[in-house]
Protein backbone atom coordinates (compact mmCIF):
# COMPACT_ATOMS: atom_id res chain seq x y z
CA UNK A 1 0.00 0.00 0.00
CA UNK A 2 1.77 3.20 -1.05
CA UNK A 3 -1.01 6.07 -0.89
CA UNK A 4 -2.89 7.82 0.84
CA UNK A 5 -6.00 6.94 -1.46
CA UNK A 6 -5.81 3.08 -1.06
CA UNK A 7 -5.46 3.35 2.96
CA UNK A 8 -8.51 5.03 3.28
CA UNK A 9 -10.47 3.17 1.05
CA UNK A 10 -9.58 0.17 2.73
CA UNK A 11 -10.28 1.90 6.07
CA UNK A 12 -13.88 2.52 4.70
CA UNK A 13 -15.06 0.04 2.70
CA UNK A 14 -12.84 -2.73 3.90
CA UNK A 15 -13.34 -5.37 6.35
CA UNK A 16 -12.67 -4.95 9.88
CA UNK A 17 -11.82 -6.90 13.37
CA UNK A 18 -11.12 -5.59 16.42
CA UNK A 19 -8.93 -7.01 18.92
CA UNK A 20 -7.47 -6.00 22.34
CA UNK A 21 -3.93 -5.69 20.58
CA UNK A 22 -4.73 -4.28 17.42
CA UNK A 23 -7.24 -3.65 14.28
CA UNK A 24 -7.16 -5.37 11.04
CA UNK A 25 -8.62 -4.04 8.09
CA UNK A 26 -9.20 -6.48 4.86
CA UNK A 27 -10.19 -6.20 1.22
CA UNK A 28 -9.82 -8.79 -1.41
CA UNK A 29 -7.68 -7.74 -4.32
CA UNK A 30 -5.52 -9.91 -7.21
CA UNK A 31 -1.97 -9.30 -4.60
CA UNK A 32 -1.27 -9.62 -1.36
CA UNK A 33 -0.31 -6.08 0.37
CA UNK A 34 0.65 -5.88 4.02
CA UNK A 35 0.72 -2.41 5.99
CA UNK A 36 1.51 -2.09 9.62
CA UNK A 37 0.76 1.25 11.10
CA UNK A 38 1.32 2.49 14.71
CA UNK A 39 0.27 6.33 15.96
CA UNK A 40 1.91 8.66 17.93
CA UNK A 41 -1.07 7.22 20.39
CA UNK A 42 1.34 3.91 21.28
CA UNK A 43 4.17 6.16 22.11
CA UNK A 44 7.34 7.44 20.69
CA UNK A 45 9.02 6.73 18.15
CA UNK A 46 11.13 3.18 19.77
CA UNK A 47 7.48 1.97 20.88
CA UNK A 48 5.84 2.38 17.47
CA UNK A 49 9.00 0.79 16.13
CA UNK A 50 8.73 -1.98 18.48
CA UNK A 51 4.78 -2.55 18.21
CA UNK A 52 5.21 -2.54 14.45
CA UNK A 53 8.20 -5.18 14.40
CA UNK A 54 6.13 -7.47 16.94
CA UNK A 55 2.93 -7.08 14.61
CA UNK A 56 5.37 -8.40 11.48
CA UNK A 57 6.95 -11.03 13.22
CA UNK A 58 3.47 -12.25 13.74
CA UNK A 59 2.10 -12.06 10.07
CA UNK A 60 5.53 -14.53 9.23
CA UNK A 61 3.29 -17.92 10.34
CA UNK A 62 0.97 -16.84 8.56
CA UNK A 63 1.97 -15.37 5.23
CA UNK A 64 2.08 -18.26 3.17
CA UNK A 65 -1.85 -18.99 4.07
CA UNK A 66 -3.46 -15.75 3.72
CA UNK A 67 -6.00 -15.32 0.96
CA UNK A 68 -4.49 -12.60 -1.02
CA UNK A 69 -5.50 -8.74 -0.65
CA UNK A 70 -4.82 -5.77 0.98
CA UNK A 71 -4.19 -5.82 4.95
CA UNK A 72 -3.55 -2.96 7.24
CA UNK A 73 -2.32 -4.09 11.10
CA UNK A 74 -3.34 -1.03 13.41
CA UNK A 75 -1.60 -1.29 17.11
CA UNK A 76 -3.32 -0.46 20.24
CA UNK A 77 -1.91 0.41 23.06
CA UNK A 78 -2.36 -2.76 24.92
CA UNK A 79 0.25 -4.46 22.18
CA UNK A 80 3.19 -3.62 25.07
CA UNK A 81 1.29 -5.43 27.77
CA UNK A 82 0.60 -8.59 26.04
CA UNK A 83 3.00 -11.31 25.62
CA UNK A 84 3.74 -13.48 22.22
CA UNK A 85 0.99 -15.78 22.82
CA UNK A 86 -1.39 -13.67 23.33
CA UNK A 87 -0.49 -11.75 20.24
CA UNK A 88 -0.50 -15.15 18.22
CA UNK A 89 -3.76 -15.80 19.90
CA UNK A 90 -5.60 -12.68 18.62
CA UNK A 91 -4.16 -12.90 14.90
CA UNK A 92 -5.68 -16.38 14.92
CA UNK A 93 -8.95 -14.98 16.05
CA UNK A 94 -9.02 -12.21 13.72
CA UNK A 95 -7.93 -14.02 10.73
CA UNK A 96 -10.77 -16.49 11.91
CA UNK A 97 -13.07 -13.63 11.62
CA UNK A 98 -12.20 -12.15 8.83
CA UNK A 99 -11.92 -15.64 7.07
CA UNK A 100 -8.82 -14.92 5.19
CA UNK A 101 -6.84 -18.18 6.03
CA UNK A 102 -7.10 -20.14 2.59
């Protein structure tokens, strides 16, 4: 996702699932497209960095089994409280959800 223009219309008209970690936003296109974001909300600039890297080192087990589209990964603040598991725990719900696992 490079513009402006796509993220919103993905923000809009785009699936969505809410979790206690983070928000993921869907739409079905012919590629897959992965976009992490963090706001100044999470913290400064190492936290962001730090929510965003734990968010992509998530996505890894479960790359090869997404359907393919466009995904944006939106941290919460509650991403530095939880551990791994927990993390792992609420992709699998969301992707549940969102039924994007092929």
């Amino acid at each position: 996702l490079n513009s402006q223009k796509e993220f919103n219309k993905l923000y809009k008209s785009g699936k969505s699932w809410h979790t206690p970690t983070f928000v993921a936003f869907f739409m079905p296109k012919n590629d897959l497209k992965l976009a992490f974001v963090a706001s100044k909300k999470i913290g400064n600039a190492v936290f962001r960095a730090k929510a965003k890297r734990r968010l992509r080192a998530c996505i890894l087990d479960y790359e090869d089994r997404l359907k393919e589209g466009s995904y944006i990964f939106v941290a919460k603040n509650l991403i530095h409280e939880k551990n791994f598991q927990d993390l792992k725990r609420d992709f699998n719900f969301a992707f549940k959800r969102l039924e994007v696992l092929k």
